[in-house]
PDB file of N, CA and C in Angstrom:
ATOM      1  N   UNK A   1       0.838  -1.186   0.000  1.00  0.00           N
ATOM      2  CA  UNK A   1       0.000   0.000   0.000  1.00  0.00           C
ATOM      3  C   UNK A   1       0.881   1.247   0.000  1.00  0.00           C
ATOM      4  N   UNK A   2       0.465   1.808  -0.687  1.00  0.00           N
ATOM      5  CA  UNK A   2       1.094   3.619  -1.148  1.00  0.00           C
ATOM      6  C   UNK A   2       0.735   4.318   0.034  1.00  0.00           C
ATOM      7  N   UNK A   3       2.160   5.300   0.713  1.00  0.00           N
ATOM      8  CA  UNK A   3       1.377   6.201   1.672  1.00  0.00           C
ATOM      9  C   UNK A   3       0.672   7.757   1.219  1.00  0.00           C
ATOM     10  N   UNK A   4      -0.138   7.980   1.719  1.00  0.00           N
ATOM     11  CA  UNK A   4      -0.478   9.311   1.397  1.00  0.00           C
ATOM     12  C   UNK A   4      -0.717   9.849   2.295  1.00  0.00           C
ATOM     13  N   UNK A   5      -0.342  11.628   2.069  1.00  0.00           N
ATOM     14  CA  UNK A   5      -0.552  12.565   2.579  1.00  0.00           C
ATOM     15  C   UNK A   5      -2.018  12.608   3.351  1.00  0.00           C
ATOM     16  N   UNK A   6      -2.380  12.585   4.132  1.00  0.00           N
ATOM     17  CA  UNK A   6      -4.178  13.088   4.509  1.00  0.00           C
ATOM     18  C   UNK A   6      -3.994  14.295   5.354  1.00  0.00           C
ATOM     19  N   UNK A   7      -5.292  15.000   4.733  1.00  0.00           N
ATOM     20  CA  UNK A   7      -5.093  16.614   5.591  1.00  0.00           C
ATOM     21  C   UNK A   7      -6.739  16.818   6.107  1.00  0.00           C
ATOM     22  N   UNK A   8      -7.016  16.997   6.704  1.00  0.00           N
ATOM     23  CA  UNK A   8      -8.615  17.088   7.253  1.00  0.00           C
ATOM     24  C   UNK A   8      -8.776  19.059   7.202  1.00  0.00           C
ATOM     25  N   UNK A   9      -9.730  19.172   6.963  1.00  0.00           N
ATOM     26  CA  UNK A   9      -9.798  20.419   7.377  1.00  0.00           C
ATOM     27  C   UNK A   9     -11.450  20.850   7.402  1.00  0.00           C
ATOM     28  N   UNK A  10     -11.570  21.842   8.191  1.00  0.00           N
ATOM     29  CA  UNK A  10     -12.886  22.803   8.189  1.00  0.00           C
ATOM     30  C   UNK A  10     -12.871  24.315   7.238  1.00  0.00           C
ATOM     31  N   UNK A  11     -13.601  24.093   5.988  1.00  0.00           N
ATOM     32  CA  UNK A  11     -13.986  25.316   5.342  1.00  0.00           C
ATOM     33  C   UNK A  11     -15.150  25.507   5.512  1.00  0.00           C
ATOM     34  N   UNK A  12     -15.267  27.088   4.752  1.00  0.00           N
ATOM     35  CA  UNK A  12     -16.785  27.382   4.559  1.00  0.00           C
ATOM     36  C   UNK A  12     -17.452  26.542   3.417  1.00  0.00           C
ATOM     37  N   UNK A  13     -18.429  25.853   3.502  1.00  0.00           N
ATOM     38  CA  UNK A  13     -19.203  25.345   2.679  1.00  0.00           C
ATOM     39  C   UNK A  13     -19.431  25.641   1.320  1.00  0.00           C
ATOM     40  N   UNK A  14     -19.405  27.492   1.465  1.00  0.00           N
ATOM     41  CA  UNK A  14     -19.340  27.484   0.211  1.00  0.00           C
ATOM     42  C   UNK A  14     -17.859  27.927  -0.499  1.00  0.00           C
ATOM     43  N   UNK A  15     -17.176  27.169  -0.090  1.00  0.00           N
ATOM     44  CA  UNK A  15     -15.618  27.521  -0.779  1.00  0.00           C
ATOM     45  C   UNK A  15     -15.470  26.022  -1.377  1.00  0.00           C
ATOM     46  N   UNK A  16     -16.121  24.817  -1.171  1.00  0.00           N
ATOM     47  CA  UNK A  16     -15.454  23.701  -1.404  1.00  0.00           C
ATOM     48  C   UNK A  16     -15.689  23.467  -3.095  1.00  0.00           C
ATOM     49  N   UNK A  17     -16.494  23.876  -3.770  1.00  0.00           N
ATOM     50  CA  UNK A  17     -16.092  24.151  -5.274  1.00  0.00           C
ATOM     51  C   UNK A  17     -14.968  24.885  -5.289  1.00  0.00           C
ATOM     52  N   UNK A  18     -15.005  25.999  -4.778  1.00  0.00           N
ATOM     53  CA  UNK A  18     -13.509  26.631  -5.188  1.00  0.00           C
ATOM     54  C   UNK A  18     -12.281  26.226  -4.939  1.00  0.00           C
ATOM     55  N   UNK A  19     -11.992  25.232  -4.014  1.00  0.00           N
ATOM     56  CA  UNK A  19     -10.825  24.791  -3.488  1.00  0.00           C
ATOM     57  C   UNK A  19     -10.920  23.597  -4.069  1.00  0.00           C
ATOM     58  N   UNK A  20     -11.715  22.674  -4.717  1.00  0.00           N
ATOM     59  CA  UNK A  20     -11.644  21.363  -5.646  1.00  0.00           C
ATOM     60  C   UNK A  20     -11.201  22.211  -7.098  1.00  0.00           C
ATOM     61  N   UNK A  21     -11.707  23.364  -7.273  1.00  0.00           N
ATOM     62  CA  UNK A  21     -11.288  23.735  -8.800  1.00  0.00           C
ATOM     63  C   UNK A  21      -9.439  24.227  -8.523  1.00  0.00           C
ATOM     64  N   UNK A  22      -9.190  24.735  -7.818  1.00  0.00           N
ATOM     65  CA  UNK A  22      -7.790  25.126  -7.653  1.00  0.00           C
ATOM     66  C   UNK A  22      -6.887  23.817  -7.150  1.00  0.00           C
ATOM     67  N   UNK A  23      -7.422  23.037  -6.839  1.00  0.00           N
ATOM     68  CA  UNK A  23      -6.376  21.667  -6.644  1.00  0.00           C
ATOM     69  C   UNK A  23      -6.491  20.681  -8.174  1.00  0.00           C
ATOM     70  N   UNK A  24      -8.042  21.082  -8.611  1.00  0.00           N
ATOM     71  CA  UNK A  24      -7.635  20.586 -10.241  1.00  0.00           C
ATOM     72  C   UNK A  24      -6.751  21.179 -10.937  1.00  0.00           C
ATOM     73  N   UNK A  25      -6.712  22.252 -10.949  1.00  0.00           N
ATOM     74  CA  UNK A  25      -5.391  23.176 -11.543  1.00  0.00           C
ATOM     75  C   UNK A  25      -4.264  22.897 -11.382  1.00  0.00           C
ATOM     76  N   UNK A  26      -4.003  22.248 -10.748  1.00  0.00           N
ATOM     77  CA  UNK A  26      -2.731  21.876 -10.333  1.00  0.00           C
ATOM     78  C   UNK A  26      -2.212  20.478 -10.605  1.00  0.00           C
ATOM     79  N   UNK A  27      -3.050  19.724 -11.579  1.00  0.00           N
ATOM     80  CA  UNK A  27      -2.312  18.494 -12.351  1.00  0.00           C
ATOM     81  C   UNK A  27      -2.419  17.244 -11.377  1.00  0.00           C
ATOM     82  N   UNK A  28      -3.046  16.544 -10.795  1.00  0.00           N
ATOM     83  CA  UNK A  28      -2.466  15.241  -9.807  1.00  0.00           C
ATOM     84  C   UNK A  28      -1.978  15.356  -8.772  1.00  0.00           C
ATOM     85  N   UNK A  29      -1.412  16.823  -7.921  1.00  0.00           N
ATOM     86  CA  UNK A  29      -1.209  16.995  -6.972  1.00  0.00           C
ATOM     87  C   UNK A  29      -1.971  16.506  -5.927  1.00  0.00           C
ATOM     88  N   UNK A  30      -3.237  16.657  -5.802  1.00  0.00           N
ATOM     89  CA  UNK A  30      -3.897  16.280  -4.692  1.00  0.00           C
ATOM     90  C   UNK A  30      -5.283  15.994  -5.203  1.00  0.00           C
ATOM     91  N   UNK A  31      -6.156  15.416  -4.041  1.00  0.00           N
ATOM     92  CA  UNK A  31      -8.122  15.029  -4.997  1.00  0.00           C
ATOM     93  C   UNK A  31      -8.608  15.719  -3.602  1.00  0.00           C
ATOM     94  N   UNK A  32      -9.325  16.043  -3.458  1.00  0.00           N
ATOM     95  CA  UNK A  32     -10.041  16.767  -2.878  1.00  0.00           C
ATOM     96  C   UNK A  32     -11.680  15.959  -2.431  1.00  0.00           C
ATOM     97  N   UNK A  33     -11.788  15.580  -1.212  1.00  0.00           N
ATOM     98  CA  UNK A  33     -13.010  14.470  -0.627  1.00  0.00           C
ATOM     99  C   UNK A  33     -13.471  15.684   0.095  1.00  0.00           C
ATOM    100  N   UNK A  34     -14.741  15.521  -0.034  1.00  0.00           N
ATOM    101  CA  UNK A  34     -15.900  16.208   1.161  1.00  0.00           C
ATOM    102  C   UNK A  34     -16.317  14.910   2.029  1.00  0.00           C
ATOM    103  N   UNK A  35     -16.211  15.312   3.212  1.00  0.00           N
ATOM    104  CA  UNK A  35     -16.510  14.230   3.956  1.00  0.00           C
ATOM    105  C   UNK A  35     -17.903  14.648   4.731  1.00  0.00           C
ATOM    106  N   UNK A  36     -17.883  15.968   5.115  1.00  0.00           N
ATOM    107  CA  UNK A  36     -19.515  16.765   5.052  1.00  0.00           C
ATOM    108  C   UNK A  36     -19.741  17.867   4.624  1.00  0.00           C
ATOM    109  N   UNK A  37     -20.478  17.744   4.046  1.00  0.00           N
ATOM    110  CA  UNK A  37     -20.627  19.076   2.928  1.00  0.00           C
ATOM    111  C   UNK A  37     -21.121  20.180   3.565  1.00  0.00           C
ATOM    112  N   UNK A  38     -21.897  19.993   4.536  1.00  0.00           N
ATOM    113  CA  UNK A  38     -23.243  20.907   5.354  1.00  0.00           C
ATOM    114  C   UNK A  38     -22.035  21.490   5.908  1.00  0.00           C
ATOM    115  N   UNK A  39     -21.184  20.650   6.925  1.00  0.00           N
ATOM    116  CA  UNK A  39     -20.124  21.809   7.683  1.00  0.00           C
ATOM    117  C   UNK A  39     -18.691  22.002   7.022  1.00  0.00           C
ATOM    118  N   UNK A  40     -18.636  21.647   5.959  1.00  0.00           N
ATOM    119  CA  UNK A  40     -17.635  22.015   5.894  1.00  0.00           C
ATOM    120  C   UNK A  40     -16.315  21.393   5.469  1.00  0.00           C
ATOM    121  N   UNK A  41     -16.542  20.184   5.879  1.00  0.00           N
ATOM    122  CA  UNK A  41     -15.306  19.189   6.359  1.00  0.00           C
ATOM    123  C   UNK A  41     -15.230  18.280   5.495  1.00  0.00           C
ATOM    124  N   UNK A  42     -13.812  18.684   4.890  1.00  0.00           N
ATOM    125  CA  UNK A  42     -13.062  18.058   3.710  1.00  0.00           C
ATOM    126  C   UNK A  42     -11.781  17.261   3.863  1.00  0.00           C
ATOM    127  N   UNK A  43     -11.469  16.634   2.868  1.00  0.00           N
ATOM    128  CA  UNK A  43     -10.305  15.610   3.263  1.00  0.00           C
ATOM    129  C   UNK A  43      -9.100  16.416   2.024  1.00  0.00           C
ATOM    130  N   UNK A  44      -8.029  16.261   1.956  1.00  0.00           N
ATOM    131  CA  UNK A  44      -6.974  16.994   0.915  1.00  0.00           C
ATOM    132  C   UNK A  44      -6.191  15.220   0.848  1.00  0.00           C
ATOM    133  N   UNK A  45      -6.168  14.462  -0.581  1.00  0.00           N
ATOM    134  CA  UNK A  45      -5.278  13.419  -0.636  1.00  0.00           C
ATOM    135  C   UNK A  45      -4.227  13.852  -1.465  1.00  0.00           C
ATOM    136  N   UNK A  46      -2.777  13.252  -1.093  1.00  0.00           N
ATOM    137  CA  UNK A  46      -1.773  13.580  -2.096  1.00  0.00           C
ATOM    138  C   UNK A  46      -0.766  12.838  -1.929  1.00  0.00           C
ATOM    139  N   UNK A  47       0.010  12.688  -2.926  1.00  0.00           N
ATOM    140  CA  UNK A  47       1.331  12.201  -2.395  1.00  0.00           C
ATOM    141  C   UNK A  47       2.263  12.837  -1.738  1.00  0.00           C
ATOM    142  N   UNK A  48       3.273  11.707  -0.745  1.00  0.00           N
ATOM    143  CA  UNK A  48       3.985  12.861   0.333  1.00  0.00           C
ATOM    144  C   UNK A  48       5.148  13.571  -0.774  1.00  0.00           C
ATOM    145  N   UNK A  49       5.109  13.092  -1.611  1.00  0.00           N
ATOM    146  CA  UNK A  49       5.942  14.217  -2.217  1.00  0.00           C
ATOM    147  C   UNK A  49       6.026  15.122  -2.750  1.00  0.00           C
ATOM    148  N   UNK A  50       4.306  15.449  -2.505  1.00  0.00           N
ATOM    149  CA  UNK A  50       4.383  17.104  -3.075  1.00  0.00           C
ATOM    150  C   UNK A  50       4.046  17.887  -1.338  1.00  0.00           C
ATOM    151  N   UNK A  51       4.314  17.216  -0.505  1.00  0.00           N
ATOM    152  CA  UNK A  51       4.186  17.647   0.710  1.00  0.00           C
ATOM    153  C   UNK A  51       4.877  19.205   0.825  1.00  0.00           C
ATOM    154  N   UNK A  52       5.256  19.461   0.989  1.00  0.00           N
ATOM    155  CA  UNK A  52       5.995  21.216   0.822  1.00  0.00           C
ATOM    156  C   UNK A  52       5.118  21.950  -0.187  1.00  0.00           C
ATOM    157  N   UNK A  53       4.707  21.307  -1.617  1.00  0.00           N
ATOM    158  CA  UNK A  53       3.932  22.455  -2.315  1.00  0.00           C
ATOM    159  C   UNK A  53       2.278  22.424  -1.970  1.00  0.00           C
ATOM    160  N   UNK A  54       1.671  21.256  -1.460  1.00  0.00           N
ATOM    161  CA  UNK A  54       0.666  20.915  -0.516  1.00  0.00           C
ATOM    162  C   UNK A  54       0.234  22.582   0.387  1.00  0.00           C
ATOM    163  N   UNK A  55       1.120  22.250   1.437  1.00  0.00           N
ATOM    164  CA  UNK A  55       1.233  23.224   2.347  1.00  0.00           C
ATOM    165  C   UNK A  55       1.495  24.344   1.921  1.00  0.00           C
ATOM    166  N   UNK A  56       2.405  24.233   1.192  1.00  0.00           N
ATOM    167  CA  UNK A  56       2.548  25.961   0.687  1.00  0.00           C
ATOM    168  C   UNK A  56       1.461  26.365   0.101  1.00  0.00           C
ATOM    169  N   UNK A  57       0.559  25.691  -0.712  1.00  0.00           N
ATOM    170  CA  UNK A  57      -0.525  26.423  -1.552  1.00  0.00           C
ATOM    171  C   UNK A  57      -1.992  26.268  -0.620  1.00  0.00           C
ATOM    172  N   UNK A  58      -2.024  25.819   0.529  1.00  0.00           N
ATOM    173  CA  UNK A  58      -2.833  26.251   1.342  1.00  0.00           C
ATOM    174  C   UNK A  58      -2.901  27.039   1.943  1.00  0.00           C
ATOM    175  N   UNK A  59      -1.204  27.569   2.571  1.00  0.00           N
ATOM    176  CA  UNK A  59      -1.271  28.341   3.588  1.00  0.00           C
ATOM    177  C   UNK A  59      -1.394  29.878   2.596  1.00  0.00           C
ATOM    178  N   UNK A  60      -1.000  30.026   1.290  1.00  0.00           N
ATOM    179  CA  UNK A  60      -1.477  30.907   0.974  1.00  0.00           C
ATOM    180  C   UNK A  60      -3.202  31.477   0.065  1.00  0.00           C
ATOM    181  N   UNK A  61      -3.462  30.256   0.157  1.00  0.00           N
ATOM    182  CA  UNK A  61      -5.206  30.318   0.281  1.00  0.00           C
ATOM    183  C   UNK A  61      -6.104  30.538   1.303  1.00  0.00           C
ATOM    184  N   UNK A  62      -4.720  30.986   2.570  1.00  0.00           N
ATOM    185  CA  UNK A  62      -5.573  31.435   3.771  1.00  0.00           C
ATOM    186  C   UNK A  62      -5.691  32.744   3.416  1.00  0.00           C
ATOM    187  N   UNK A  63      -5.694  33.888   2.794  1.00  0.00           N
ATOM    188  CA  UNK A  63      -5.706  34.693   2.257  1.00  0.00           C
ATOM    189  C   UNK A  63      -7.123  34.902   1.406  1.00  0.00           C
ATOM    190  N   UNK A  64      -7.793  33.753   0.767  1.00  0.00           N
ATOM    191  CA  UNK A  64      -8.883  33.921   0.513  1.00  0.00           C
ATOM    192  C   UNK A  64      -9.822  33.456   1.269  1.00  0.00           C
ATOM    193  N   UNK A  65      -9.593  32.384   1.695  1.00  0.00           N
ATOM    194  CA  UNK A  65     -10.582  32.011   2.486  1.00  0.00           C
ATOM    195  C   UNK A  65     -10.191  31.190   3.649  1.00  0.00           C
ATOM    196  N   UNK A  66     -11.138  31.016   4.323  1.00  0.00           N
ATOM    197  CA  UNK A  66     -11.104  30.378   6.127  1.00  0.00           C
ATOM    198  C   UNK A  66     -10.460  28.718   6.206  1.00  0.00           C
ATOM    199  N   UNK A  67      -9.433  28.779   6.383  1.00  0.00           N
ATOM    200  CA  UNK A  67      -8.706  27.113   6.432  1.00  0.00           C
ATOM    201  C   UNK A  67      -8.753  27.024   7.682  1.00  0.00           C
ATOM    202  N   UNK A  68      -9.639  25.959   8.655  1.00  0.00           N
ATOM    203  CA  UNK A  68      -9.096  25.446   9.786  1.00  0.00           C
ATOM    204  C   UNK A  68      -8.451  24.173   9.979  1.00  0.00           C
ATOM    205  N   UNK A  69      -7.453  23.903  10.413  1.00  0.00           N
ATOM    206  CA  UNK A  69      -6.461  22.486  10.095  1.00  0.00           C
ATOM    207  C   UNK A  69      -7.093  21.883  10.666  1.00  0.00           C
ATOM    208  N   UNK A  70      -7.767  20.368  11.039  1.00  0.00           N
ATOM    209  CA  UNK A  70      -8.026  19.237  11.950  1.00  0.00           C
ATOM    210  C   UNK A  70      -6.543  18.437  12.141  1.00  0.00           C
ATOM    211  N   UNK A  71      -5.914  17.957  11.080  1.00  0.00           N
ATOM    212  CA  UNK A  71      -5.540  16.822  10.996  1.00  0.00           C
ATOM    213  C   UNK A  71      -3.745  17.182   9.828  1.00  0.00           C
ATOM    214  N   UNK A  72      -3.372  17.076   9.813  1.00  0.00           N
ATOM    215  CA  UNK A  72      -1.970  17.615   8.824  1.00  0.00           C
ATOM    216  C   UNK A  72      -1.318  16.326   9.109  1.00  0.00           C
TER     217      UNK A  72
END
């Protein structure tokens, strides 16, 4: 079994189209799971080796919108 990255997090509900369209943009980097849609709470999958550009392109999407970490 392959390891992967898992990132849990709490957005606003209505950002989770926008944050599945900007991780499509980005080629295979990561897939993007809603685990509940009503609150929020999404899953980020990736490989650990884009781990550094992962993080980097979240932490500057805190800038648009509300990232709360659960799980990194």
């Amino acid at each position: 079994m392959v390891d992967c990255l898992r990132i849990e997090a709490l957005i606003d509900p209505r950002d989770i189209c926008f944050l599945n369209g900007i991780l499509e943009g980005y080629d295979n980097m990561a897939v993007l799971r809603t685990l509940d849609s009503s609150r929020g709470l999404v899953e980020i999958l990736a490989s650990p080796c884009y781990q550094d550009e992962i993080y980097e392109l979240l932490n500057s999407l805190q800038t648009e919108m509300t990232i709360k970490f659960i799980r990194r």
